[in-house]
C-alpha atoms as a PDB file:
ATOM      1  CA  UNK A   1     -18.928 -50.262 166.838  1.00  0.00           C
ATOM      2  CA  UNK A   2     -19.632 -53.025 164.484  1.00  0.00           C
ATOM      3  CA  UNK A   3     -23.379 -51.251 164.415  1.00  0.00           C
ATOM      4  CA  UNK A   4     -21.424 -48.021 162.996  1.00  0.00           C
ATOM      5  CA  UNK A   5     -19.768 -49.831 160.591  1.00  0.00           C
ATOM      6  CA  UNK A   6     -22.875 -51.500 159.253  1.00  0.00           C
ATOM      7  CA  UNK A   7     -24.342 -48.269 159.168  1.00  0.00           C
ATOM      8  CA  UNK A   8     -21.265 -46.163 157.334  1.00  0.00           C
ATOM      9  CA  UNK A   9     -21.027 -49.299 154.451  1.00  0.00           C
ATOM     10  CA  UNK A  10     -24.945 -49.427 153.845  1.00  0.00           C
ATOM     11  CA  UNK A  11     -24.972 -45.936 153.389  1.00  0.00           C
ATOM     12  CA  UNK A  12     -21.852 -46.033 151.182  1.00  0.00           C
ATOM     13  CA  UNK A  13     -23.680 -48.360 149.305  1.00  0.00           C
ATOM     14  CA  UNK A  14     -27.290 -46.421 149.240  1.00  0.00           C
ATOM     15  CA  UNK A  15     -25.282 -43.154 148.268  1.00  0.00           C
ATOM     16  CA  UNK A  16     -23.642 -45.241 144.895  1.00  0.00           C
ATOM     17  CA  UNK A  17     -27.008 -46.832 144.199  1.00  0.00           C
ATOM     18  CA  UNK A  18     -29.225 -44.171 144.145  1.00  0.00           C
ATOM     19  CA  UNK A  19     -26.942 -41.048 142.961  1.00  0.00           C
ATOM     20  CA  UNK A  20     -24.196 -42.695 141.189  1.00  0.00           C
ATOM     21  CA  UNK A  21     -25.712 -45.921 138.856  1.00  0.00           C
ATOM     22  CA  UNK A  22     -29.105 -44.911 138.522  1.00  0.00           C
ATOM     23  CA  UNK A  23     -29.898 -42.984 135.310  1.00  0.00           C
ATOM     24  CA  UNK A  24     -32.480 -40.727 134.109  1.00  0.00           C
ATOM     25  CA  UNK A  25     -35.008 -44.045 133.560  1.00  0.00           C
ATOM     26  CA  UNK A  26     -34.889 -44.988 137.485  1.00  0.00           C
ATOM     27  CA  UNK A  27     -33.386 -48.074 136.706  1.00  0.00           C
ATOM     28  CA  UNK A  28     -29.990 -48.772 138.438  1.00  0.00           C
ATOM     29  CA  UNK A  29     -27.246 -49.932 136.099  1.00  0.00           C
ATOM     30  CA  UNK A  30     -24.994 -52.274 137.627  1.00  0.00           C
ATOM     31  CA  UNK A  31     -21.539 -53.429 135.606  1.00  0.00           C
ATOM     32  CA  UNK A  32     -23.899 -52.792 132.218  1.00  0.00           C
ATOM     33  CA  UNK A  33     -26.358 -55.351 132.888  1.00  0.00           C
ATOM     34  CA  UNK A  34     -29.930 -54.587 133.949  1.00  0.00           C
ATOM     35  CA  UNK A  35     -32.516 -57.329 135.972  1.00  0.00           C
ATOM     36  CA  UNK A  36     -35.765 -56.982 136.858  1.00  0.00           C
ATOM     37  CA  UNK A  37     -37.194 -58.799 139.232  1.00  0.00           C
ATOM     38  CA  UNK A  38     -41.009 -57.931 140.565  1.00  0.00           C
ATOM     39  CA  UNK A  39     -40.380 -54.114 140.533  1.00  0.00           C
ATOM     40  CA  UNK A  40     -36.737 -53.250 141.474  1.00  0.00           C
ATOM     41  CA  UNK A  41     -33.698 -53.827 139.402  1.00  0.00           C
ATOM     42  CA  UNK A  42     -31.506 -56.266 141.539  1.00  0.00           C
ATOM     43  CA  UNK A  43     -27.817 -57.930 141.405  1.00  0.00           C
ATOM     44  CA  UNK A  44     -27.417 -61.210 139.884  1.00  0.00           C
ATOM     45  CA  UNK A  45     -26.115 -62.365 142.878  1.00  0.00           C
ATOM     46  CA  UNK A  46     -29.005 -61.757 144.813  1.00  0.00           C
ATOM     47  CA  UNK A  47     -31.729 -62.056 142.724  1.00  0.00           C
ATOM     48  CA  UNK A  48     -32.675 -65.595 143.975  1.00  0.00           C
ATOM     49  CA  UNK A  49     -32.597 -63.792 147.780  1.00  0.00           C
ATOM     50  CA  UNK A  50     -35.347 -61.293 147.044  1.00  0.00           C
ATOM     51  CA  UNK A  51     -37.543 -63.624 144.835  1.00  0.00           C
ATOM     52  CA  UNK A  52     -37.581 -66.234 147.630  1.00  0.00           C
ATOM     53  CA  UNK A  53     -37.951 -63.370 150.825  1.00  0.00           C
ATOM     54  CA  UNK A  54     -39.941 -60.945 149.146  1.00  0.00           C
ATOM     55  CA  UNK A  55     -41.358 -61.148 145.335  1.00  0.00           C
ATOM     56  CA  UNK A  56     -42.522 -64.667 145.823  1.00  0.00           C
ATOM     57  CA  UNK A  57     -44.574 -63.738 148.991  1.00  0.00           C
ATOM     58  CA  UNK A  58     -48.122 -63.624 148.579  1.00  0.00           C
ATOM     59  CA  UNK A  59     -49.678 -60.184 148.861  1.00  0.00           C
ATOM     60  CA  UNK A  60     -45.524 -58.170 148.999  1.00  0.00           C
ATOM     61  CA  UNK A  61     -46.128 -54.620 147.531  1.00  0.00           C
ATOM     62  CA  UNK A  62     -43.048 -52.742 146.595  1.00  0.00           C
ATOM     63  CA  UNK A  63     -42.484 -49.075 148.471  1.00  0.00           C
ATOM     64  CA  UNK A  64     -43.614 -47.135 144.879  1.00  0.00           C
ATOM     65  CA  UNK A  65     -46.693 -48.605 143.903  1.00  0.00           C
ATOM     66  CA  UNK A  66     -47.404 -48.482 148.385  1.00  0.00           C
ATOM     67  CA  UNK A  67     -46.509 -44.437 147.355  1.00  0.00           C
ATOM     68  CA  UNK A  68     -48.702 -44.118 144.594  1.00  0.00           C
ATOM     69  CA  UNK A  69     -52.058 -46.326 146.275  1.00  0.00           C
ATOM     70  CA  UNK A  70     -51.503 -43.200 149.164  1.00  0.00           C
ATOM     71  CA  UNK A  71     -51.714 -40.709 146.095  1.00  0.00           C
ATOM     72  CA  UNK A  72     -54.756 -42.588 144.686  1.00  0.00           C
ATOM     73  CA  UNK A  73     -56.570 -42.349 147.305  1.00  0.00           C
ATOM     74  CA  UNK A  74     -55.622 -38.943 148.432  1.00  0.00           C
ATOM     75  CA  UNK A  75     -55.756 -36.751 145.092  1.00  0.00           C
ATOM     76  CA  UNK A  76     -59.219 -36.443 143.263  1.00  0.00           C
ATOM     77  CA  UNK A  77     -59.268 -36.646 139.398  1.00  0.00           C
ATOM     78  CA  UNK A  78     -58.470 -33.554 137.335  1.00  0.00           C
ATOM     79  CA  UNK A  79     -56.555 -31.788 140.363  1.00  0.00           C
ATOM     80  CA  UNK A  80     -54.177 -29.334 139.989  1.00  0.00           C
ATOM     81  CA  UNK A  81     -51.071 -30.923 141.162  1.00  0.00           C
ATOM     82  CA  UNK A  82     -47.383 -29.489 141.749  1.00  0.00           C
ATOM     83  CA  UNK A  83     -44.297 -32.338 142.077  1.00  0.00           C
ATOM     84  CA  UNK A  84     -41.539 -30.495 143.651  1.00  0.00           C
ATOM     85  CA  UNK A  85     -38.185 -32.442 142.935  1.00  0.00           C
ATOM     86  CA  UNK A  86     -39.641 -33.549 139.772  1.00  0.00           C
ATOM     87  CA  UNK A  87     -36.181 -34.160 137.730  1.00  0.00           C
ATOM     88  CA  UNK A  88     -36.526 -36.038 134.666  1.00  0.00           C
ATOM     89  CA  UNK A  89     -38.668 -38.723 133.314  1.00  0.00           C
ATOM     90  CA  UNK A  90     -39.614 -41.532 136.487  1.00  0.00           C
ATOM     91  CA  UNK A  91     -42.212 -43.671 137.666  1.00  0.00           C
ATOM     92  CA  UNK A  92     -44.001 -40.920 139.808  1.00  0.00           C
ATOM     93  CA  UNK A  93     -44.389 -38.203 137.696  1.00  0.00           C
ATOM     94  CA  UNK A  94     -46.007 -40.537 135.314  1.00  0.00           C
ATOM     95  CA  UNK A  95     -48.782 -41.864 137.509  1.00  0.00           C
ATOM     96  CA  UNK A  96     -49.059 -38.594 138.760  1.00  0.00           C
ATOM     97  CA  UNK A  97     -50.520 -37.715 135.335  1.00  0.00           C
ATOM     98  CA  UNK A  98     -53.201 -40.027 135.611  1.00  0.00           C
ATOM     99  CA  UNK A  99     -54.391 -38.326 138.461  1.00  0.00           C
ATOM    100  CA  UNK A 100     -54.360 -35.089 137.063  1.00  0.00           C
ATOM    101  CA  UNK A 101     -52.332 -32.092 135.375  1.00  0.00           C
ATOM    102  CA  UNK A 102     -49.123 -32.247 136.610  1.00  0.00           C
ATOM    103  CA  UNK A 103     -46.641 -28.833 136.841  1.00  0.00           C
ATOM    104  CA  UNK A 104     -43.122 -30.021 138.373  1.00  0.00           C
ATOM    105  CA  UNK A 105     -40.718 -27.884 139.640  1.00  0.00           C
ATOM    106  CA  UNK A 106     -36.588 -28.957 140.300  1.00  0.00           C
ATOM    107  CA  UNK A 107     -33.319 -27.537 141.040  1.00  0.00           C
ATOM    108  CA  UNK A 108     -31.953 -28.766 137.932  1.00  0.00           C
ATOM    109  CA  UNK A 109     -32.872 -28.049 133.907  1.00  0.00           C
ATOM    110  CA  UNK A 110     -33.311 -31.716 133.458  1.00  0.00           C
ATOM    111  CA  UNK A 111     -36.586 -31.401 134.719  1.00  0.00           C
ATOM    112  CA  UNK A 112     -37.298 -30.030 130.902  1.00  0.00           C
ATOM    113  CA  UNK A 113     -37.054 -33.803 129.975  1.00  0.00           C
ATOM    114  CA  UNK A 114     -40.022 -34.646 131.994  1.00  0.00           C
ATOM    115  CA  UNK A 115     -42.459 -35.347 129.463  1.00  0.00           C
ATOM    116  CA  UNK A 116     -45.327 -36.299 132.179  1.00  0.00           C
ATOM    117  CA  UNK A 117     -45.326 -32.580 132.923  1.00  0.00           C
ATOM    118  CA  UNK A 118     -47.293 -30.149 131.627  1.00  0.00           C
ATOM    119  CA  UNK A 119     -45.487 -27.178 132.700  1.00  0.00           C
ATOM    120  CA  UNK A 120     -41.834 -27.601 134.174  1.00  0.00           C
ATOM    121  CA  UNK A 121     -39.951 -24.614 136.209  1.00  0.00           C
ATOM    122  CA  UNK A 122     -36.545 -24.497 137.546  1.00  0.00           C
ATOM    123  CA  UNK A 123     -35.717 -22.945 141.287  1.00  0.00           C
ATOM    124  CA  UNK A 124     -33.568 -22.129 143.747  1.00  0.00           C
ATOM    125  CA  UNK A 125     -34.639 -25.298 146.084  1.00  0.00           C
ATOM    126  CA  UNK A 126     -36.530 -23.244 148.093  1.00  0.00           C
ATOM    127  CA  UNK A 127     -39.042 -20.525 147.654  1.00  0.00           C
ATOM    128  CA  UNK A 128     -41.988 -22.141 144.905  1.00  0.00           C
ATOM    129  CA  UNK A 129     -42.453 -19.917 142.100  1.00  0.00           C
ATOM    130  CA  UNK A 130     -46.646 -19.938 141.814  1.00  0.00           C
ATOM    131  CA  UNK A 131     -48.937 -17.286 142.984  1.00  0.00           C
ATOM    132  CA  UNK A 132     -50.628 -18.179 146.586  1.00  0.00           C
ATOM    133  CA  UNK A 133     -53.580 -21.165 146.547  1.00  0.00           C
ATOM    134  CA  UNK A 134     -52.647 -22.368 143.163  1.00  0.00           C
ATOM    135  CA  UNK A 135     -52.519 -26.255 143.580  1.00  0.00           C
ATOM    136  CA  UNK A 136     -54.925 -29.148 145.361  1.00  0.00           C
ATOM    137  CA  UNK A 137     -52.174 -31.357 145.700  1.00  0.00           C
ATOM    138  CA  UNK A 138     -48.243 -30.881 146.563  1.00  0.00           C
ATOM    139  CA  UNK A 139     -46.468 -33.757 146.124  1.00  0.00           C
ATOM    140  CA  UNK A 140     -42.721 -34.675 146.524  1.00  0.00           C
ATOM    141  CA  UNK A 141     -40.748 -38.475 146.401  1.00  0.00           C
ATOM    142  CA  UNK A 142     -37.272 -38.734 148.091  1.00  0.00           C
ATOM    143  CA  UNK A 143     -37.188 -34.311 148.062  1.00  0.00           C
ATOM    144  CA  UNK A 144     -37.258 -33.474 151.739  1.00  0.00           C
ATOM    145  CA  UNK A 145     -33.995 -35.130 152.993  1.00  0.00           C
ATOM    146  CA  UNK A 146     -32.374 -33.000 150.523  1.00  0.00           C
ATOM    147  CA  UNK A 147     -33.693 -29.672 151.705  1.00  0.00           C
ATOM    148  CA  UNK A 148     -31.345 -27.095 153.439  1.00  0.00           C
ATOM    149  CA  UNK A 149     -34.361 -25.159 155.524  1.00  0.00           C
ATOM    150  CA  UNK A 150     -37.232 -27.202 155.815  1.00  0.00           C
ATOM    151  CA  UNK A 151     -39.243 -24.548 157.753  1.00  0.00           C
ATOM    152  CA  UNK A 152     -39.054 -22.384 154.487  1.00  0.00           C
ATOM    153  CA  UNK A 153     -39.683 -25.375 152.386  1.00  0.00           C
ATOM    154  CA  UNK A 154     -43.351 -26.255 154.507  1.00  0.00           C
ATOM    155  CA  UNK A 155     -44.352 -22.359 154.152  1.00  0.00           C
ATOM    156  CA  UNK A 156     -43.861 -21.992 150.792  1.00  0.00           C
ATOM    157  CA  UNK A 157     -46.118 -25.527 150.418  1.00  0.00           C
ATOM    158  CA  UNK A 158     -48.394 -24.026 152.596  1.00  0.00           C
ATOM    159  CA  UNK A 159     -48.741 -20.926 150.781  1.00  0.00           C
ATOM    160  CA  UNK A 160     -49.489 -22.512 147.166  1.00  0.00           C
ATOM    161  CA  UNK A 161     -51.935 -25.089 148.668  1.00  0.00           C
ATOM    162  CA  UNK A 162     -55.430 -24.395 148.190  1.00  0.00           C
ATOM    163  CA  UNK A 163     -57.792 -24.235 151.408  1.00  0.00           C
ATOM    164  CA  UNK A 164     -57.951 -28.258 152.345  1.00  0.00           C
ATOM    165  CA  UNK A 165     -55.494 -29.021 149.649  1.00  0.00           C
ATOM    166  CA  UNK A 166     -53.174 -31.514 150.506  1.00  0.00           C
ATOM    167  CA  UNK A 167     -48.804 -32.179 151.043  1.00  0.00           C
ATOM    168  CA  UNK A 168     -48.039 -36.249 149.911  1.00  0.00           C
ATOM    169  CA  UNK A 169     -44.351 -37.207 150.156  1.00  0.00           C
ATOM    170  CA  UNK A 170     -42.529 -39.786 150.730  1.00  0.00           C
ATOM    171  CA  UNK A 171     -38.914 -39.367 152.679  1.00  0.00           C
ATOM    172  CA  UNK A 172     -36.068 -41.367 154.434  1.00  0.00           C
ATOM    173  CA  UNK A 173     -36.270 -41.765 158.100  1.00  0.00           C
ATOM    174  CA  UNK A 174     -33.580 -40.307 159.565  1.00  0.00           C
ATOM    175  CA  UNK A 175     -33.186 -43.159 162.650  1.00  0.00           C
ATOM    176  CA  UNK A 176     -33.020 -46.009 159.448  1.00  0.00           C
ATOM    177  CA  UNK A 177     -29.316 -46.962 159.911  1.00  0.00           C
ATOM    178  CA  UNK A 178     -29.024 -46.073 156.225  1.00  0.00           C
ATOM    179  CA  UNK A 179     -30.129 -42.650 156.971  1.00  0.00           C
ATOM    180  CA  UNK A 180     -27.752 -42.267 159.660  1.00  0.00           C
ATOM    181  CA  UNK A 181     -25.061 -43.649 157.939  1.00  0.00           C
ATOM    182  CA  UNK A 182     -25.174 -41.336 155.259  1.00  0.00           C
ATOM    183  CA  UNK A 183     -25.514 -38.923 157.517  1.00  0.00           C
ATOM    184  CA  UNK A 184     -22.221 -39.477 159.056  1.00  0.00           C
ATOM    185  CA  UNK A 185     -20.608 -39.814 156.118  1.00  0.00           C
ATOM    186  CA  UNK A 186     -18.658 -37.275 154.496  1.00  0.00           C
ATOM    187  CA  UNK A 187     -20.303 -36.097 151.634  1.00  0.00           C
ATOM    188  CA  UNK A 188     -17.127 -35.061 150.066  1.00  0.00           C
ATOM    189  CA  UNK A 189     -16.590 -38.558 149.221  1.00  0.00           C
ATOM    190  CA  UNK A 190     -19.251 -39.264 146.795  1.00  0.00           C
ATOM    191  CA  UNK A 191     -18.775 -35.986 145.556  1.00  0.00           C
ATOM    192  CA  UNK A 192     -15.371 -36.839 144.199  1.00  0.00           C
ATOM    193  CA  UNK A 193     -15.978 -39.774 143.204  1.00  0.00           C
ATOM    194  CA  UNK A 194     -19.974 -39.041 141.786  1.00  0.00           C
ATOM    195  CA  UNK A 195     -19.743 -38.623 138.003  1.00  0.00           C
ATOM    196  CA  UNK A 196     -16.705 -41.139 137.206  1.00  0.00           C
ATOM    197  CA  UNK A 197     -18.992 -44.030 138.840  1.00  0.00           C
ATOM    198  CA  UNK A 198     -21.623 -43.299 137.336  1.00  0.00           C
ATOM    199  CA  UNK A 199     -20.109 -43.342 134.020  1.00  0.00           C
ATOM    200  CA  UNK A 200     -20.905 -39.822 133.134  1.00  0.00           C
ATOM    201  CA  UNK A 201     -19.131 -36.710 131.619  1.00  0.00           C
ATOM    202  CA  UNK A 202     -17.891 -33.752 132.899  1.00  0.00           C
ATOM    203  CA  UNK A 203     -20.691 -31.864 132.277  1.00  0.00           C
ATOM    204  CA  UNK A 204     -23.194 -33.630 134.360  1.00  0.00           C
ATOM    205  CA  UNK A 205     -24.559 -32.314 137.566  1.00  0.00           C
ATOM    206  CA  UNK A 206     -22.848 -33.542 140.939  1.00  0.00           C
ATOM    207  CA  UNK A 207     -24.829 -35.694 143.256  1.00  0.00           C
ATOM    208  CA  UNK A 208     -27.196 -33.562 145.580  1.00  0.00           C
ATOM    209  CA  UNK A 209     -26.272 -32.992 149.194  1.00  0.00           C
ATOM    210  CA  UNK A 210     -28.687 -34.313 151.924  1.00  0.00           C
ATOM    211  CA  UNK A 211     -29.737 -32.301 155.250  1.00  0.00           C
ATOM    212  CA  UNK A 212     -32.349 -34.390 156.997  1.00  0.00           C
ATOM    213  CA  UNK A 213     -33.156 -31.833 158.672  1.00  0.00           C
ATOM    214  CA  UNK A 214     -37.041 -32.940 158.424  1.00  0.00           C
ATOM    215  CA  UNK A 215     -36.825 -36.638 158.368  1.00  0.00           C
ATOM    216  CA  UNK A 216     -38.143 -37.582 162.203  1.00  0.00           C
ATOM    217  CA  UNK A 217     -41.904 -37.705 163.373  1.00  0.00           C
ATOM    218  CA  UNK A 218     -40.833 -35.440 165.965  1.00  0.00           C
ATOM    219  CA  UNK A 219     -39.563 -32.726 163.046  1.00  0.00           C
ATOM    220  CA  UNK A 220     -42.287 -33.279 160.794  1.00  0.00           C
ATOM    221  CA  UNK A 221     -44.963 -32.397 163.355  1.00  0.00           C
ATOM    222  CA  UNK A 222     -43.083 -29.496 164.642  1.00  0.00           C
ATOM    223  CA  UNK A 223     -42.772 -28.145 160.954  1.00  0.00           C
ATOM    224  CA  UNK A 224     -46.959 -28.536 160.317  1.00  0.00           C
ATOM    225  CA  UNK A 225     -47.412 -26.434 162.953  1.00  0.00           C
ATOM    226  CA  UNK A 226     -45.477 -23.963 162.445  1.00  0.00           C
ATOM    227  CA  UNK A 227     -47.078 -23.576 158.615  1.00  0.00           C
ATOM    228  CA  UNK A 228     -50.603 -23.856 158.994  1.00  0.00           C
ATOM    229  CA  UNK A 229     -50.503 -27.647 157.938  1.00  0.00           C
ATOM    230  CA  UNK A 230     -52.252 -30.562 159.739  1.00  0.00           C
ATOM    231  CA  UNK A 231     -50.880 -33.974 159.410  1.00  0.00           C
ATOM    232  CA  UNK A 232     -53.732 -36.410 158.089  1.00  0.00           C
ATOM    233  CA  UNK A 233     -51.699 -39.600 157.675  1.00  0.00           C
ATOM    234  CA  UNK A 234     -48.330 -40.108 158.791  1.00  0.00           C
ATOM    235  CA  UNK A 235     -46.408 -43.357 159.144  1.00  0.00           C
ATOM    236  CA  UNK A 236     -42.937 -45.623 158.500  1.00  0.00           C
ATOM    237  CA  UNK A 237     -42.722 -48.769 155.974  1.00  0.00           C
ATOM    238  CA  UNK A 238     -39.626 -51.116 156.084  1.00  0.00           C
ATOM    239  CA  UNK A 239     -39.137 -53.124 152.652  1.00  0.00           C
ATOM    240  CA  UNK A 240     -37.123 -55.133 150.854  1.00  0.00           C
ATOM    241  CA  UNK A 241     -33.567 -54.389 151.919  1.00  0.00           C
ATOM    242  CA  UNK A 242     -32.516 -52.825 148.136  1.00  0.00           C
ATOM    243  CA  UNK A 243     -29.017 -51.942 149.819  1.00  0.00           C
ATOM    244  CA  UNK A 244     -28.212 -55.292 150.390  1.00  0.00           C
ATOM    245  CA  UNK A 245     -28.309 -55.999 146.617  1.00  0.00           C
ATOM    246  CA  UNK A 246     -24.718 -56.050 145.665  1.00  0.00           C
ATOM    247  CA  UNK A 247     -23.716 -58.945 148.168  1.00  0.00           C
ATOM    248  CA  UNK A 248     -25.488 -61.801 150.027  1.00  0.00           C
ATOM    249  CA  UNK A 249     -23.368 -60.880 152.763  1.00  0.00           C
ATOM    250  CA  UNK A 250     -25.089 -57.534 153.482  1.00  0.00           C
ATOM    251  CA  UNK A 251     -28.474 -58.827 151.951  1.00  0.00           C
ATOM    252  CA  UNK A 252     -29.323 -61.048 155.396  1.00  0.00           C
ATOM    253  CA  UNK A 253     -28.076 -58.799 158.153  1.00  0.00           C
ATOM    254  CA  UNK A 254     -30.531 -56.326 156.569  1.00  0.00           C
ATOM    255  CA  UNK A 255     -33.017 -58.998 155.759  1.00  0.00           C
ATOM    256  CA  UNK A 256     -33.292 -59.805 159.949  1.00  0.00           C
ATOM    257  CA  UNK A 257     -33.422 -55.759 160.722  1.00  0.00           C
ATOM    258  CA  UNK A 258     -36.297 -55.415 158.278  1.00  0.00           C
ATOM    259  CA  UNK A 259     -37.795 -58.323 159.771  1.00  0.00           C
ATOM    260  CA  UNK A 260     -37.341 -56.714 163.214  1.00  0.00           C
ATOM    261  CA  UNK A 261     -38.388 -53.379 162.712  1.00  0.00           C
ATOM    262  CA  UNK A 262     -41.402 -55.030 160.945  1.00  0.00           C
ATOM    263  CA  UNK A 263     -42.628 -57.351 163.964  1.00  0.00           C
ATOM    264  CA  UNK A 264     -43.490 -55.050 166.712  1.00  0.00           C
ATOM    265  CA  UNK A 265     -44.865 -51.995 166.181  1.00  0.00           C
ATOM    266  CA  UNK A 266     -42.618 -50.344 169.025  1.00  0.00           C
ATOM    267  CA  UNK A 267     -39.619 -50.264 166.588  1.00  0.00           C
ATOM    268  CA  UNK A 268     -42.085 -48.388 163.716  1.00  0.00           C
ATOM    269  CA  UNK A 269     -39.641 -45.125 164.349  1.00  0.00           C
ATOM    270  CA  UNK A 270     -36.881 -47.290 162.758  1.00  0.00           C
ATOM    271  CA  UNK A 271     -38.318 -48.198 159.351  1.00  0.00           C
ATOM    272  CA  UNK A 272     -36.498 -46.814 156.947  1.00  0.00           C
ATOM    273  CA  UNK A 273     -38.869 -44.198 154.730  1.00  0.00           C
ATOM    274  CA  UNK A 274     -41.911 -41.931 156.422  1.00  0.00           C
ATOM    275  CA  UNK A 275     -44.988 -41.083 154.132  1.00  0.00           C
ATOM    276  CA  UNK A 276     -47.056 -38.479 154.964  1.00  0.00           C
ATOM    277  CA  UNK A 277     -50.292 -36.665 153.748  1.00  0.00           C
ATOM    278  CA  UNK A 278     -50.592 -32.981 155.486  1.00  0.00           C
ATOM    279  CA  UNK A 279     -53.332 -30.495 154.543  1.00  0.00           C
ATOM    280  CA  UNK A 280     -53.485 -26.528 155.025  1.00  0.00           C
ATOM    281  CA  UNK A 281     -55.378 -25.713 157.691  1.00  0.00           C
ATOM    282  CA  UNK A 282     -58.328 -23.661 157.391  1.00  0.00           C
ATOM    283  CA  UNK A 283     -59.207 -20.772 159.066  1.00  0.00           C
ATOM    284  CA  UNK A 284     -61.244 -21.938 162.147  1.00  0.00           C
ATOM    285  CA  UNK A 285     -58.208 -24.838 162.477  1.00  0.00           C
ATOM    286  CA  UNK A 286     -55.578 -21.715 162.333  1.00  0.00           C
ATOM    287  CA  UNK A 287     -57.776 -19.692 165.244  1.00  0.00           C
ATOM    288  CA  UNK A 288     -58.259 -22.737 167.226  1.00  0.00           C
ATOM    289  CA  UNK A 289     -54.633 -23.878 167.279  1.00  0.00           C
ATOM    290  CA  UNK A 290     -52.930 -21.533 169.871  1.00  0.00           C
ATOM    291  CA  UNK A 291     -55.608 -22.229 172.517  1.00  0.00           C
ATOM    292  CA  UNK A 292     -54.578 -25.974 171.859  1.00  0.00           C
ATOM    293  CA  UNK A 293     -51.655 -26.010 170.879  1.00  0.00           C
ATOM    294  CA  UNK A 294     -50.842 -29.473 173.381  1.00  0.00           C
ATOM    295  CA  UNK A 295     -54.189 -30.819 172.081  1.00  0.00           C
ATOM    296  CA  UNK A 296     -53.267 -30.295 168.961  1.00  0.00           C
ATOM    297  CA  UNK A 297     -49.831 -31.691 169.095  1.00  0.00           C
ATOM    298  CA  UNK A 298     -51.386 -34.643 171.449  1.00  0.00           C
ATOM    299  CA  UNK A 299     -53.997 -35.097 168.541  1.00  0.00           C
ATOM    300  CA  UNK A 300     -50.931 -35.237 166.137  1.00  0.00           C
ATOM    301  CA  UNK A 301     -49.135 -37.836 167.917  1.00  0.00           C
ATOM    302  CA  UNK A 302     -51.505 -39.993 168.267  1.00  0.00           C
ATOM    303  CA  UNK A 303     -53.102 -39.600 164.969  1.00  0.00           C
ATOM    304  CA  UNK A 304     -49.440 -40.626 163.515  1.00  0.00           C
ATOM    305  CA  UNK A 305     -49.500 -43.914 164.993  1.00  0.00           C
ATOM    306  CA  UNK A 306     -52.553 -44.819 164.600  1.00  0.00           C
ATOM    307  CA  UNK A 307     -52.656 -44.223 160.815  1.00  0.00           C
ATOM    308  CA  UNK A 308     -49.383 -46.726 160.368  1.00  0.00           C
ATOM    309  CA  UNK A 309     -49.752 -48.951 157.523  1.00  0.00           C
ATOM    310  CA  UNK A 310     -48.137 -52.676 158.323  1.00  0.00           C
END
């Protein structure tokens, strides 16, 4: 029971963070002051916790820039790159640019703030407006938890991707007890109480409803084969505990799972965000595949683990 609870309140938590004080910049605004401390915006009143656990620590890389050194290496200069759940202006989009031109797609017209972009479409959440083996790279950051059929969603990726063109996203895990938690949860709470929290008006979009319905390694393998796409590097990171920013009191409970989940590589399926790079099959990979189809899932598996990152 007590588990549950610590569950229900860090996803409480995680749901005001991330969709109610966070504003177009990516930077969380808590009571009207801002800190930053390494790379994350954190409470006052545990500021001193993460500098001495985390920023402090020789060689401690934050989740984003871990995200973007997995794009780096995965996406060659000048490719032709598609960020689905683009929304506005953020870190992603931006470095995304570096690596080449950039067309985002979203749910929402405040992707047309995106500046990074150099084309920006709105759709229904679903089916990708572009013509079949348009892009080298696919890439979407904290999208797929929020996506109603995922089997639709890997399809339509599939179907834009060029011939060895590549999927790179980054996603909760669905067994992280912040996953669950919000899972549980009612989303009917936050929506009520979504736009006065964060400070908004009435006009402003609602917070977006998650699924994880795609968020397992189990789910995520299942989907690739079922759309032609062939996981290349798959694995779960645990950070800092950003949930437990708001009170000491949840900061070290979360501070000993992270630790946990960190030290043995038998609890990997609990960390709390999978990142993946998948790439479309070609065509002697999509004639090969029903004759080995438990190779191939076999291959999968172990492939997944054995391209963790610690």
């Amino acid at each position: 029971m007590s588990l549950l609870v610590h569950w229900l309140l860090a996803a409480l938590q995680a749901r005001l963070y991330t969709e109610f004080f966070t504003e177009n910049t990516g930077t969380p605004l808590l009571c009207g002051i801002r800190l930053k401390c390494g790379t994350e915006s954190i409470d006052m009143r545990t500021a001193h916790l993460f500098n001495k656990y985390y920023f402090s620590r020789p060689g401690f890389v934050d989740g984003t820039t871990e995200f973007h050194r997995l794009l780096a290496a995965r996406i060659k200069p000048g490719s032709s790159i598609l960020e689905i759940g683009a929304g506005p202006a953020n870190p992603t989009t931006s470095y995304l640019a570096t690596l080449g031109s950039v067309i985002g797609t979203d749910i929402s017209r405040e992707i047309y703030t995106n500046v990074a972009l150099t084309e920006a479409y709105v759709f229904d959440g679903l089916h990708l407006p572009f013509a079949n083996n348009r892009f080298d790279v696919c890439v979407s950051n904290y999208v797929i938890e929020h996506v109603s059929d995922p089997s639709v969603h890997f399809r339509e990726v599939g179907r834009v991707l060029r011939a060895g063109g590549m999927y790179c996203f980054r996603t909760p895990n669905l067994w992280h007890y912040v996953a669950v938690g919000s899972w549980l949860l009612p989303f009917s709470i936050h929506l009520r109480l979504a736009n006065v929290l964060r400070g908004l008006s009435q006009g402003q979009h609602d917070p977006y409803p998650t699924y994880y319905r795609a968020n397992t390694f189990a789910h995520i393998r299942r989907l690739c084969y079922e759309s032609d796409l062939v996981p290349v590097v798959l694995f779960a990171i645990e950070k800092e505990p950003s949930y437990g920013r708001f009170h000491p009191i949840l900061f070290y409970p979360m501070l000993v799972y992270e630790r946990l989940v960190n030290s043995c590589d038998a609890f990997r399926v609990f960390r709390a965000n999978l990142f993946g790079v998948l790439q479309k099959a070609s065509t002697s990979q999509k004639v090969n595949r029903p004759f080995s189809c438990c190779v191939g899932l076999l291959d999968q598996h172990c492939s997944f683990w054995n391209s963790r990152r610690k």
